[in-house]
C-alpha atoms as a PDB file:
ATOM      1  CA  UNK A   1     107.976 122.453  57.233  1.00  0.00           C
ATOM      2  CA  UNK A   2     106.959 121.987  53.711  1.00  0.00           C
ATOM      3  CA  UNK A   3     103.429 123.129  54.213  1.00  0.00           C
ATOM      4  CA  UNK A   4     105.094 126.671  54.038  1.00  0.00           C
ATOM      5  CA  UNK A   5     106.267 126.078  50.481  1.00  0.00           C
ATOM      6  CA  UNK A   6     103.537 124.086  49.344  1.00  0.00           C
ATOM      7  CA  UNK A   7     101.653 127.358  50.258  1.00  0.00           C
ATOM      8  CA  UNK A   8     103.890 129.050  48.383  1.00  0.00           C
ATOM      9  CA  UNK A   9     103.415 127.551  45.078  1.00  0.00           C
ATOM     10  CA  UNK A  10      99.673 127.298  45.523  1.00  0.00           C
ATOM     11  CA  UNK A  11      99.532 131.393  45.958  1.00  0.00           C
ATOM     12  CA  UNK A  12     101.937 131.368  42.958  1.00  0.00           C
ATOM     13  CA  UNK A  13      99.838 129.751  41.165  1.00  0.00           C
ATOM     14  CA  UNK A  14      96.103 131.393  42.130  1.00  0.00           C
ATOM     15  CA  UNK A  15      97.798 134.880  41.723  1.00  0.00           C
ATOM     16  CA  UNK A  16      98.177 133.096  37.913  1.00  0.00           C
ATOM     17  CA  UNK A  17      95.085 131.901  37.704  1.00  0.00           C
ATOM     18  CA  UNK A  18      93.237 135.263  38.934  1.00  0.00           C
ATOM     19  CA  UNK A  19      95.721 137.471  36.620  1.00  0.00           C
ATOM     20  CA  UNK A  20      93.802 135.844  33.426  1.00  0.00           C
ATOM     21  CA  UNK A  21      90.688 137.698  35.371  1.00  0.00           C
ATOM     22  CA  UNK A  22      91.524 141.383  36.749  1.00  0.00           C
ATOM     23  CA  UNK A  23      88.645 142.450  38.009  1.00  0.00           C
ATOM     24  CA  UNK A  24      87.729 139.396  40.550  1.00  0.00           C
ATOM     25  CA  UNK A  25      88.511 138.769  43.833  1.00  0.00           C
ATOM     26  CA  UNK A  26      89.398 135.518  44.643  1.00  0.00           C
ATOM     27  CA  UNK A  27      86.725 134.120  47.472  1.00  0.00           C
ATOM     28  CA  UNK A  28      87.905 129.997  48.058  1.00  0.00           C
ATOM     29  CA  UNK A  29      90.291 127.675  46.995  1.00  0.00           C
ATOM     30  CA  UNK A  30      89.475 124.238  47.247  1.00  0.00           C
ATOM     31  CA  UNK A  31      92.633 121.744  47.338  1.00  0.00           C
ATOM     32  CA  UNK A  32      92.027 117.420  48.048  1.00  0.00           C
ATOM     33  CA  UNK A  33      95.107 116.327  50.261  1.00  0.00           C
ATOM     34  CA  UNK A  34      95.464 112.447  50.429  1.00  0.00           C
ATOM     35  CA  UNK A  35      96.235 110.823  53.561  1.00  0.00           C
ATOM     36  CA  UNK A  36      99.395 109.432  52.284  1.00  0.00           C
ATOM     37  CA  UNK A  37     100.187 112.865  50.512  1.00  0.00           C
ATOM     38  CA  UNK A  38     102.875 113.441  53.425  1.00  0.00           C
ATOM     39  CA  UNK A  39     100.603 117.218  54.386  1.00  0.00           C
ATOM     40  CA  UNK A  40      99.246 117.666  57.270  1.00  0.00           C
ATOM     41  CA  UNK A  41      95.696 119.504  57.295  1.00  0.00           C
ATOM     42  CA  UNK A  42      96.135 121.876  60.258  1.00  0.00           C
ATOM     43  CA  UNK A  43     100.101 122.870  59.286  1.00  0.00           C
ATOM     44  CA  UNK A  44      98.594 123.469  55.775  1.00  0.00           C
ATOM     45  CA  UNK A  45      95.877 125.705  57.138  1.00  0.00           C
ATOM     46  CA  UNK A  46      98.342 127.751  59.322  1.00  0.00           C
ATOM     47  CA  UNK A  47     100.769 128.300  56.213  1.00  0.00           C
ATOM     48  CA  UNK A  48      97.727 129.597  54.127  1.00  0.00           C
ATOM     49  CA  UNK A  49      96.737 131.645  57.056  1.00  0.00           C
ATOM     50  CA  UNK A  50     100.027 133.208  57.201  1.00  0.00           C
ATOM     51  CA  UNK A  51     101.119 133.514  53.239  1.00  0.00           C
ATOM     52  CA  UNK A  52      97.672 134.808  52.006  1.00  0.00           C
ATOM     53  CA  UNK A  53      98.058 137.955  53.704  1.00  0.00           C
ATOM     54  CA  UNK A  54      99.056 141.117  51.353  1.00  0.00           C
ATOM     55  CA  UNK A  55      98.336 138.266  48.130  1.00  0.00           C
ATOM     56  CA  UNK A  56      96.005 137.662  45.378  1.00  0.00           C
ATOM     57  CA  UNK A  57      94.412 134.808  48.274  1.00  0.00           C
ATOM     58  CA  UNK A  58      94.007 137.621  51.038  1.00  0.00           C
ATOM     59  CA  UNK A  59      89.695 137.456  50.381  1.00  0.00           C
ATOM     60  CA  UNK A  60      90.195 134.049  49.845  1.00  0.00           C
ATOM     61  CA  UNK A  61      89.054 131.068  52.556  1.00  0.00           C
ATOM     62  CA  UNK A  62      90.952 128.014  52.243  1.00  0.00           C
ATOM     63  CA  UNK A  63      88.761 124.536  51.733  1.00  0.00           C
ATOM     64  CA  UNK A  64      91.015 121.154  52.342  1.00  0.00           C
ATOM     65  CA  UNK A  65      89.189 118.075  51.559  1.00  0.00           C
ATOM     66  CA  UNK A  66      90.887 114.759  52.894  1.00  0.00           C
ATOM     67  CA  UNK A  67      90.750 111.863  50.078  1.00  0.00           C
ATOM     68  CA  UNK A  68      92.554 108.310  49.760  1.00  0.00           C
ATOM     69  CA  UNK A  69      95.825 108.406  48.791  1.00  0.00           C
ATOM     70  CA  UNK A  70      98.602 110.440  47.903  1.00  0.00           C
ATOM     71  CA  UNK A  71      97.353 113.227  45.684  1.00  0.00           C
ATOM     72  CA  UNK A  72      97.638 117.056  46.958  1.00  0.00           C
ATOM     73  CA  UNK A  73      95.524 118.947  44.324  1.00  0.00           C
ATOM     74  CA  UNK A  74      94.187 122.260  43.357  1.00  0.00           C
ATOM     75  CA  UNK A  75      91.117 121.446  42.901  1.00  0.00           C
ATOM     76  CA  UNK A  76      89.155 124.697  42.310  1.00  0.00           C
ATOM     77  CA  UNK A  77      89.141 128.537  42.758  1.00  0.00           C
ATOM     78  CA  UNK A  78      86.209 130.383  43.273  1.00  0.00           C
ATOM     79  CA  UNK A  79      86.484 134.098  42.100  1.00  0.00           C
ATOM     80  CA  UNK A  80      83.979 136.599  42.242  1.00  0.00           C
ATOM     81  CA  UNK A  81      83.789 140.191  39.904  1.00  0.00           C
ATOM     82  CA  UNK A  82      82.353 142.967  42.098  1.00  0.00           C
ATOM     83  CA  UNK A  83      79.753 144.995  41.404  1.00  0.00           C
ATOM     84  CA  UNK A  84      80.672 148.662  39.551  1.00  0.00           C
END
């Protein structure tokens, strides 16, 4: 399944994204998947589920939104900075 190592490279990069910010904790990730992107949704979900644990994305809920076409894109990520 490539939904594994799509999951991969999109905890790859978020652990990148979240280095350039230390102190926050990394709440969502928002990714668009187009139908003809060759992903499916649920697979996608269940690889997240599984790779996120022990990671920069452990916090962090997963939000897939299905779009025309054949895009599969990080979209956004949501960090927070805890209170001292």
């Amino acid at each position: 399944m490539h939904e594994y190592s799509i999951v991969a490279s999109l905890v790859e990069r978020v652990g990148q994204i979240a280095a350039d910010h230390p102190r926050a904790v990394v709440r969502r990730i928002h990714v668009r998947i187009g139908d003809r992107a060759g992903v499916e949704r649920v697979l996608l979900q269940t690889a997240y589920d599984t790779f996120r644990a022990r990671s920069v994305c452990e916090h962090a809920d997963l939000a897939i939104e299905a779009v025309a076409g054949d895009e599969l894109i990080l979209q956004r990520v949501e960090m927070e900075v805890p209170d001292v």
